[in-house]
N, C-alpha and C. Protein backbone atom coordinates (compact mmCIF):
# COMPACT_ATOMS: atom_id res chain seq x y z
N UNK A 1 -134.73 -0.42 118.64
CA UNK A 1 -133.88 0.37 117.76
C UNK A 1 -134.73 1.02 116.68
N UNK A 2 -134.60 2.33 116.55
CA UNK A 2 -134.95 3.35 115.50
C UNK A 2 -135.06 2.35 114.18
N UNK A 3 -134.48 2.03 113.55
CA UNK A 3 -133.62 1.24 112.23
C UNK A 3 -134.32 0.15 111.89
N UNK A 4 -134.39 -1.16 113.05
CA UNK A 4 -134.73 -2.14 112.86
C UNK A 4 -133.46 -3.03 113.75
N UNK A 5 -133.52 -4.19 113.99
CA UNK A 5 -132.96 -4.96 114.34
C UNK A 5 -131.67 -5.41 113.90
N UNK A 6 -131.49 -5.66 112.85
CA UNK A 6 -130.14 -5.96 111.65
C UNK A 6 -129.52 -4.58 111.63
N UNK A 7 -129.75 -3.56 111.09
CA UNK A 7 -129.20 -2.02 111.00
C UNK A 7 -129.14 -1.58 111.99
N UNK A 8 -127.98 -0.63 112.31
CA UNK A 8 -128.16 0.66 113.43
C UNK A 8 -127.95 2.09 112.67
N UNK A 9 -128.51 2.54 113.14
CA UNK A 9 -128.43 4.22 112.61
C UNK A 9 -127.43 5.10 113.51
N UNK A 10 -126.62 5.30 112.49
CA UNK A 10 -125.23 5.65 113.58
C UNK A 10 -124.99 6.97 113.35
N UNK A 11 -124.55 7.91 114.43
CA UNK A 11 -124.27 9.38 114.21
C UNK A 11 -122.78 9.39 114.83
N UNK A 12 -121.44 9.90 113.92
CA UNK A 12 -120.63 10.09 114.34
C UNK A 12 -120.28 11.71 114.53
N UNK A 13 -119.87 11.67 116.18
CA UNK A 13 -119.39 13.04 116.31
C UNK A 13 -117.66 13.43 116.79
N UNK A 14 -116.98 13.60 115.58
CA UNK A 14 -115.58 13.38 115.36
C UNK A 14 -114.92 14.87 114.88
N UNK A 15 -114.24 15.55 115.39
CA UNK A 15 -114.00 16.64 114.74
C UNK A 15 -112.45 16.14 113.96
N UNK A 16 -111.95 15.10 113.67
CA UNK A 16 -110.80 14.91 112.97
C UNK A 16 -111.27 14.16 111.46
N UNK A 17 -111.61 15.06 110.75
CA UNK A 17 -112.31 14.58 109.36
C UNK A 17 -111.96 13.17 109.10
N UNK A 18 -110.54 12.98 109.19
CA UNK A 18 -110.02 11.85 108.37
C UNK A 18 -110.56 10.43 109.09
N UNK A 19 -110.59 10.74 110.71
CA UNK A 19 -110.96 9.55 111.48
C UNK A 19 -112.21 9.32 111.08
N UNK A 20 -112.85 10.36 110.89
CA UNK A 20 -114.44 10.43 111.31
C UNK A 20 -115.06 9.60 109.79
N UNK A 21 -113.98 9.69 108.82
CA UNK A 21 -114.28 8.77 107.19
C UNK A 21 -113.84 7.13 107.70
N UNK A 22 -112.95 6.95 108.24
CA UNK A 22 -112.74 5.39 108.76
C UNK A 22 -113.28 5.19 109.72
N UNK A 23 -114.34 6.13 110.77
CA UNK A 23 -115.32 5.17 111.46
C UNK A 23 -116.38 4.95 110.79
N UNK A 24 -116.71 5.67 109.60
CA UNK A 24 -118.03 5.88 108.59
C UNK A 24 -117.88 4.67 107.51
N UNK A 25 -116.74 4.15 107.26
CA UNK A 25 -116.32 3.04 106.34
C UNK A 25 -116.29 2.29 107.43
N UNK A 26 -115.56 1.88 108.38
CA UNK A 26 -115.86 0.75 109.55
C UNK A 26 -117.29 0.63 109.52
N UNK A 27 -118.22 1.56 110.07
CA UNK A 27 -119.81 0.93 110.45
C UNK A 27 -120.41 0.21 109.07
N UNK A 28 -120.63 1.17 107.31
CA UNK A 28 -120.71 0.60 107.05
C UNK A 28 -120.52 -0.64 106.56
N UNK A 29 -118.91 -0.89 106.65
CA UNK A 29 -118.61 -2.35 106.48
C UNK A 29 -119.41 -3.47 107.26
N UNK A 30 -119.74 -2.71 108.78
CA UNK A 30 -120.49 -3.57 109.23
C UNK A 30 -122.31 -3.86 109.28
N UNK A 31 -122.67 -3.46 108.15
CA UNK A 31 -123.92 -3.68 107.57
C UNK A 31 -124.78 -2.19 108.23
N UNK A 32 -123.85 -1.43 108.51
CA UNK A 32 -124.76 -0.53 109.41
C UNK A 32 -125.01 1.20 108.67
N UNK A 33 -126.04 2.12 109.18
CA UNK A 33 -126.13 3.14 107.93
C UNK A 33 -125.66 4.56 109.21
N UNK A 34 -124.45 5.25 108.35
CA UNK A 34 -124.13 6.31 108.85
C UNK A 34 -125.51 7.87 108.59
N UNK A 35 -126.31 8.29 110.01
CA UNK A 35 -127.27 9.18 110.20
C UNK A 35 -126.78 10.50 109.47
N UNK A 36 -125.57 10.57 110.45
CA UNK A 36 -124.95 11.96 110.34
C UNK A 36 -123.64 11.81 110.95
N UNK A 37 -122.95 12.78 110.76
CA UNK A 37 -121.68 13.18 110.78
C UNK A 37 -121.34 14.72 111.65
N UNK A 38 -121.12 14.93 112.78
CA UNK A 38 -120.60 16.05 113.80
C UNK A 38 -119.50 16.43 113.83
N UNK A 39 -118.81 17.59 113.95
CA UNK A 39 -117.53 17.57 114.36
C UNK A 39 -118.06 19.07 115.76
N UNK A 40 -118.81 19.32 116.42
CA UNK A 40 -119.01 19.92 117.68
C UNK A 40 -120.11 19.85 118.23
N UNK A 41 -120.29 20.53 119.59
CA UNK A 41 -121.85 20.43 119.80
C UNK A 41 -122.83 21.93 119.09
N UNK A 42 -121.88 22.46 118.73
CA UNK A 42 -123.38 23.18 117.60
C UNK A 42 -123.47 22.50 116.48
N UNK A 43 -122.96 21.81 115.74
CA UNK A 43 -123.02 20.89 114.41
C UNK A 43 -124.26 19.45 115.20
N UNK A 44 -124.03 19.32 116.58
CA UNK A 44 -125.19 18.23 116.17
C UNK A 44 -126.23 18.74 116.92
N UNK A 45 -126.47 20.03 118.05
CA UNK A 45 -128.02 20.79 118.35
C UNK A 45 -128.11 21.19 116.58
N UNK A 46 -127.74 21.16 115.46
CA UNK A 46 -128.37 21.73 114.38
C UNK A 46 -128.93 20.94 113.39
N UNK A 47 -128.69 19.42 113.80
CA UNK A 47 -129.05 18.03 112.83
C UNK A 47 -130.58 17.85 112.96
N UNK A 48 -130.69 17.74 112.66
CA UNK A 48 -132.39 16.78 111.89
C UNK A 48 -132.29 16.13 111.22
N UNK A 49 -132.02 15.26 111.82
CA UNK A 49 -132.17 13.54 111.44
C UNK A 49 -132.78 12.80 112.03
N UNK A 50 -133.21 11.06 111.43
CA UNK A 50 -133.91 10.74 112.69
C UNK A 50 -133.18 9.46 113.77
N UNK A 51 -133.44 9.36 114.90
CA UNK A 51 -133.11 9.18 115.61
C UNK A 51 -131.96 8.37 115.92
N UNK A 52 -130.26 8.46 116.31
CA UNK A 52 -129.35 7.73 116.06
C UNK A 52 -129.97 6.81 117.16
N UNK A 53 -129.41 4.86 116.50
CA UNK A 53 -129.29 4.07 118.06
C UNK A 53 -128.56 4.16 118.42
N UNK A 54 -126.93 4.43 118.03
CA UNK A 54 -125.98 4.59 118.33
C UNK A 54 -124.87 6.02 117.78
N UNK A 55 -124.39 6.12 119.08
CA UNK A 55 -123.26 7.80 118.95
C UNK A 55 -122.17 7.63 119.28
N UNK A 56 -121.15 7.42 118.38
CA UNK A 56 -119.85 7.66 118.27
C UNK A 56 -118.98 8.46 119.00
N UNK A 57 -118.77 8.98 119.91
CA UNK A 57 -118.56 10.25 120.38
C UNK A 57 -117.20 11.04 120.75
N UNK A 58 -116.17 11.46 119.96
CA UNK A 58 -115.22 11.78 121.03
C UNK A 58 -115.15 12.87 121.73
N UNK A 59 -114.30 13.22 122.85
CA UNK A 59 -114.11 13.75 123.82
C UNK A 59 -113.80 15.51 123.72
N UNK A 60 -113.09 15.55 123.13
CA UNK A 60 -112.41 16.87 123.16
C UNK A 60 -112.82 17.23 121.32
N UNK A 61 -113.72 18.40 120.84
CA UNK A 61 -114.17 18.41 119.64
C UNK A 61 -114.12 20.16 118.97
N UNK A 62 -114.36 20.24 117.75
CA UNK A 62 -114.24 21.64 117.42
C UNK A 62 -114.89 22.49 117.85
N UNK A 63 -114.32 23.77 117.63
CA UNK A 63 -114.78 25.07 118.37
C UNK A 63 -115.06 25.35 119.81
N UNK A 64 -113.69 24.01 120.29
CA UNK A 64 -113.95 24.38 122.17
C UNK A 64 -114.75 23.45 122.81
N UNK A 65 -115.63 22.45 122.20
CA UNK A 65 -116.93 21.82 122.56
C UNK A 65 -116.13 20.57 123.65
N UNK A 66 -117.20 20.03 124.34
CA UNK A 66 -117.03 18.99 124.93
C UNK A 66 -117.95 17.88 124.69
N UNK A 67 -117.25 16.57 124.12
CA UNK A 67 -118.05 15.43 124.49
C UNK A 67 -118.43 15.40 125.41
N UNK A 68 -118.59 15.26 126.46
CA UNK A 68 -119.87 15.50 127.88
C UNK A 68 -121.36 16.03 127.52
N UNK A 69 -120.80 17.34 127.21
CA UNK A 69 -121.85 18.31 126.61
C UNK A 69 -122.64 17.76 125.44
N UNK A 70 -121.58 17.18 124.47
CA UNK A 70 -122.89 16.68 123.15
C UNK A 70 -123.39 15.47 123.94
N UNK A 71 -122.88 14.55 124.71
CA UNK A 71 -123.64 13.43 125.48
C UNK A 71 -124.56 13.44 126.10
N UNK A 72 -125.32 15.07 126.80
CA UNK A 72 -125.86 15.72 128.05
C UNK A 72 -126.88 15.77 126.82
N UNK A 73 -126.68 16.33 125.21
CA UNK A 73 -127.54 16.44 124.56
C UNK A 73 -128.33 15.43 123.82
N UNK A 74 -127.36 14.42 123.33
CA UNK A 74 -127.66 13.47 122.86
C UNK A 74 -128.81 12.57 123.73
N UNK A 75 -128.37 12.49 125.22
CA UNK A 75 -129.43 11.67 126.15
C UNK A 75 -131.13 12.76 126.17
N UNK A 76 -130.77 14.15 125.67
CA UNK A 76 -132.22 14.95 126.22
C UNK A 76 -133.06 14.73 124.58
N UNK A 77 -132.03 14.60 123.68
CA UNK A 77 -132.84 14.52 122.50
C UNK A 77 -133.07 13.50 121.73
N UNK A 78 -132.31 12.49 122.11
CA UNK A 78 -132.36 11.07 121.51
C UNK A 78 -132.60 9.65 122.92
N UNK A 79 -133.06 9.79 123.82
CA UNK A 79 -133.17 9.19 124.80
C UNK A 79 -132.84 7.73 124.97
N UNK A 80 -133.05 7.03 123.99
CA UNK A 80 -132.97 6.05 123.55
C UNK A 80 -131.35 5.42 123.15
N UNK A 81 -130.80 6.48 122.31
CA UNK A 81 -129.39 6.50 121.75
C UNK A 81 -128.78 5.80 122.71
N UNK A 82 -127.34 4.80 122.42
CA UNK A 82 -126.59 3.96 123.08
C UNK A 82 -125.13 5.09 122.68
N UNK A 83 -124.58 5.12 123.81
CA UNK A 83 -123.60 6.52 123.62
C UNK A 83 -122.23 6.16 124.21
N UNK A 84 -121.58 5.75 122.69
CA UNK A 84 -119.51 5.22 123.04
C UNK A 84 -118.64 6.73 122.64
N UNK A 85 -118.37 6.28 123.92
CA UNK A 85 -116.94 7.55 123.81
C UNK A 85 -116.16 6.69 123.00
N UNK A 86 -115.70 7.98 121.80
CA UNK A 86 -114.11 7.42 121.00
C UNK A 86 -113.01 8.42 121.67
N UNK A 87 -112.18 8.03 122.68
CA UNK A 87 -111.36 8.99 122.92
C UNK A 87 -109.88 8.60 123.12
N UNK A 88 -109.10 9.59 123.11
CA UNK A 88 -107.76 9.32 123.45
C UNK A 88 -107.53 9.41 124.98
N UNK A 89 -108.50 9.56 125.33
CA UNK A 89 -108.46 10.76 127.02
C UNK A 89 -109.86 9.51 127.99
N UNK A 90 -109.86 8.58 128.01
CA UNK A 90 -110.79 8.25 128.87
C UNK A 90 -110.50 8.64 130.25
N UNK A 91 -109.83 9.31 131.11
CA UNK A 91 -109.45 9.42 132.07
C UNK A 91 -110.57 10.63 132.32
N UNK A 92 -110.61 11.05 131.30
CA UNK A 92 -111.55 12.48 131.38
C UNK A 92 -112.60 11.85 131.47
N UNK A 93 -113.77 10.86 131.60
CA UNK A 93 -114.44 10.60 131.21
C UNK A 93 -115.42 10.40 132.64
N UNK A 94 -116.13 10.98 133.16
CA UNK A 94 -116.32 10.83 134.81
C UNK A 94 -117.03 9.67 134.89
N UNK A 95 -116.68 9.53 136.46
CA UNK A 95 -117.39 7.99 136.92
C UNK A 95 -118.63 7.52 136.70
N UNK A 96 -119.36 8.74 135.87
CA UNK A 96 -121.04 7.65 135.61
C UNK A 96 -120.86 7.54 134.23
N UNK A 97 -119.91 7.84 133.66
CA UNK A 97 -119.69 8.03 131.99
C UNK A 97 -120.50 9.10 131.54
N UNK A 98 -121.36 9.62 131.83
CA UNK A 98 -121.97 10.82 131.73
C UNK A 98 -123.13 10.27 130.87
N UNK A 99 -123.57 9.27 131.21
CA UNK A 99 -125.18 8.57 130.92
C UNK A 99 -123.95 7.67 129.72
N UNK A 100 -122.93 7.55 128.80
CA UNK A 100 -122.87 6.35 128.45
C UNK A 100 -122.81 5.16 128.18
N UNK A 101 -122.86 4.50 127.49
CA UNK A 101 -122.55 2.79 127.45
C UNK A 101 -121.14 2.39 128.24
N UNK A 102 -120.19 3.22 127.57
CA UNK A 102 -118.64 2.75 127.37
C UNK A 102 -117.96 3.77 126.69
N UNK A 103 -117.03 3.16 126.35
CA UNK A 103 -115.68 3.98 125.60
C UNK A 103 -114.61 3.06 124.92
N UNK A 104 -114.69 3.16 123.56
CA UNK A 104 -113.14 2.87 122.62
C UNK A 104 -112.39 3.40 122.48
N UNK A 105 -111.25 3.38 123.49
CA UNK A 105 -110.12 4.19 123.64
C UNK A 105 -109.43 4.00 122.47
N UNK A 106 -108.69 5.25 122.15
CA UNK A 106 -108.02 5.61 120.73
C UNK A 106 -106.42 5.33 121.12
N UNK A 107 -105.70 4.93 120.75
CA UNK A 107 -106.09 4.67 118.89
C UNK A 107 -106.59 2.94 119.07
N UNK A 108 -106.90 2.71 118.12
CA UNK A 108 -107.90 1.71 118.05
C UNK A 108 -107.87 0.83 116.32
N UNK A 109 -108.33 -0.20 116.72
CA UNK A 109 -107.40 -0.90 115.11
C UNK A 109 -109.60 -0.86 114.52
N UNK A 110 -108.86 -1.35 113.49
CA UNK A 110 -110.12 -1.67 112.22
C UNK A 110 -110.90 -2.91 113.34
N UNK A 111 -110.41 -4.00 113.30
CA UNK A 111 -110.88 -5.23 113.64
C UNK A 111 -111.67 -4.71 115.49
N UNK A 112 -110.94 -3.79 116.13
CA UNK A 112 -111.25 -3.60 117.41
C UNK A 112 -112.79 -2.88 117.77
N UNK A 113 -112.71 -1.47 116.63
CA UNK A 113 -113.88 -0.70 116.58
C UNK A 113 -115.26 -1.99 115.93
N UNK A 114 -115.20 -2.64 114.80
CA UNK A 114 -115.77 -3.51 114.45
C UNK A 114 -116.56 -4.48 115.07
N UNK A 115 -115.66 -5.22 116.49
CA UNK A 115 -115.84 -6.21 117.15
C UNK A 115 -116.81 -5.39 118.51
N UNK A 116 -116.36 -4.16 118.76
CA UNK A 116 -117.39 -3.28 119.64
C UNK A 116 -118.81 -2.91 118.81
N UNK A 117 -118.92 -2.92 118.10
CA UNK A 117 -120.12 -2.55 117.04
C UNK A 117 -121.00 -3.69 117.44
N UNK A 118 -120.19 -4.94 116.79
CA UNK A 118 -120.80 -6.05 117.00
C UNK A 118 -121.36 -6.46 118.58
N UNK A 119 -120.64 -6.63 119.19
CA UNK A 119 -121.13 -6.36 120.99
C UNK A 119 -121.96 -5.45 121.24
N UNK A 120 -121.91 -4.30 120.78
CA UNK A 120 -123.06 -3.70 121.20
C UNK A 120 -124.12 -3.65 120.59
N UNK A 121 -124.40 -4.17 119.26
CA UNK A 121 -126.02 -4.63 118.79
C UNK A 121 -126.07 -5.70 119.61
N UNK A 122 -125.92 -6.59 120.11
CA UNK A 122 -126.19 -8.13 120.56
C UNK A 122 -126.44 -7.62 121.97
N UNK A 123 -125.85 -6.62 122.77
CA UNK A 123 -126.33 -5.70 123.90
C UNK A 123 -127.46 -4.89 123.56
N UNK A 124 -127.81 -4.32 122.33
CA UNK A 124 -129.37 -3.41 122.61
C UNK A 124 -130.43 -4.21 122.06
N UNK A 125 -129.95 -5.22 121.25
CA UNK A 125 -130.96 -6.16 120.70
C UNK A 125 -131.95 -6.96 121.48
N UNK A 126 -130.41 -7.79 122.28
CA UNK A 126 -130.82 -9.38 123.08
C UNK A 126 -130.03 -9.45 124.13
N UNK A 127 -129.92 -8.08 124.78
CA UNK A 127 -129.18 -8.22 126.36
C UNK A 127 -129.44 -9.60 127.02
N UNK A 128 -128.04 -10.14 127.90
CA UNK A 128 -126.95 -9.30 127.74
C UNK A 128 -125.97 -9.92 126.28
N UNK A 129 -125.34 -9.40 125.72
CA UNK A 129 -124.59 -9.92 124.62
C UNK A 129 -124.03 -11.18 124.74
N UNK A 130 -124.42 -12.40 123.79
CA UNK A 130 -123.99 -13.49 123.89
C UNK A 130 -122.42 -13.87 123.69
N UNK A 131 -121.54 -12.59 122.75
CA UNK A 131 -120.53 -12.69 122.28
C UNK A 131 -119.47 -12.05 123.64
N UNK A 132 -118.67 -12.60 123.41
CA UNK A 132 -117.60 -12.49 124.63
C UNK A 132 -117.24 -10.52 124.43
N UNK A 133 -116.77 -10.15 125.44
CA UNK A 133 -117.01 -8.58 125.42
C UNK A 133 -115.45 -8.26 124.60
N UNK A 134 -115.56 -7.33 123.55
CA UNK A 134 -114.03 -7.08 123.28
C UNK A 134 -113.20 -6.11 124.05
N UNK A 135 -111.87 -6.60 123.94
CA UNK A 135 -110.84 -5.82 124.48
C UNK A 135 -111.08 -4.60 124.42
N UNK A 136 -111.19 -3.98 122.80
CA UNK A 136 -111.51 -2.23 122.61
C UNK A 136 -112.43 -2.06 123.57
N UNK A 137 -113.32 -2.43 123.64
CA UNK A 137 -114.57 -1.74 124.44
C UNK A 137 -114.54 -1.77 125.77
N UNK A 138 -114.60 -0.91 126.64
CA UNK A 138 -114.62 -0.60 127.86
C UNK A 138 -115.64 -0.27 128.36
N UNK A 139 -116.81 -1.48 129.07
CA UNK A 139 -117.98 -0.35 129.30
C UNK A 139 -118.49 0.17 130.69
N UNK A 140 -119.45 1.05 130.68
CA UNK A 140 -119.84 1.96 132.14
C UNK A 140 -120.38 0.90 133.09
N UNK A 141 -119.54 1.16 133.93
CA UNK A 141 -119.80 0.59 135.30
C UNK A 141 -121.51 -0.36 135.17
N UNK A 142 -122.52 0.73 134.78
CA UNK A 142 -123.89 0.29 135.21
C UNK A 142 -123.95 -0.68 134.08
N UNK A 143 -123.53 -0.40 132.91
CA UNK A 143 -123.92 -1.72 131.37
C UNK A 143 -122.78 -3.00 131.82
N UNK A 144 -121.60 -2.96 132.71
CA UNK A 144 -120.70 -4.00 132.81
C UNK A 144 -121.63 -4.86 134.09
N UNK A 145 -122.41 -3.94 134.80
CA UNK A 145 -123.28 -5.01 135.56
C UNK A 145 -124.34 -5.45 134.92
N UNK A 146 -124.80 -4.71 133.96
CA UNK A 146 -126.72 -5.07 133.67
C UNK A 146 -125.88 -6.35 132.23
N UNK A 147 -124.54 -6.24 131.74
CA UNK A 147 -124.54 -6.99 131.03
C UNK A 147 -123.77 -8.05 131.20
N UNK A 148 -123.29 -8.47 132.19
CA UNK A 148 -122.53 -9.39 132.78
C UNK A 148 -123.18 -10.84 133.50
């Protein structure tokens, strides 16, 4: 991890302002430091920052954009990055997840997004995660085998 071990460096890409402030208060509640903040895929090809471990991502975003598309980018420019769909729409979400981890289907409580945070440092840290997998989190086919 970019950050260090204890911290993740988190980039949320949310085009619904208000959500995108309660996933930014969720992470840091959970000891973790918000990178940056997206609401399309020209808002994050235009970031310079350094490297998220983790991307927030939802699905359907401003000015027409597609989560797919910022995911297609996120994997060419951050390679490393661990990449959760936040969506209302996982159905949209194709069968390889489109290089992601998983997905926290919306709507989604405080305690749920939290408990996925937590699972997934204990997954990029000290695979596979010692903590039982949470309900919110749904993950890609290939991380439900490599972490199972």
């Amino acid at each position: 991890m970019a950050s260090g071990a204890d911290t993740l460096a988190v980039l949320i890409v949310e085009d619904e302002a208000l959500l995108a402030m309660d996933i930014e208060a969720m992470v840091v509640d959970c000891g973790h430091r918000v990178v940056a903040e997206a609401a399309s895929l020209d808002d994050v090809a235009a970031l310079r920052i350094e490297p998220p471990d983790l991307v927030f991502l939802d699905m359907h975003l401003a000015r027409g954009s597609s989560g797919l598309d910022v995911a297609a980018l996120v994997r060419d420019r951050w390679d490393d990055a661990v990449i959760v769909f936040v969506t209302a729409n996982p159905k949209k979400i194709p069968a390889d997840f489109a290089g992601a981890h998983g997905v926290i289907p919306k709507p989604f409580s405080r305690n749920g997004l939290m408990s996925a945070m937590r699972y997934l440092q204990q997954g990029m840290t000290a695979p596979p995660p010692s903590i039982p997998r949470p309900i919110s989190f749904v993950p890609a086919p290939t991380i439900a085998d490599r972490w199972s």
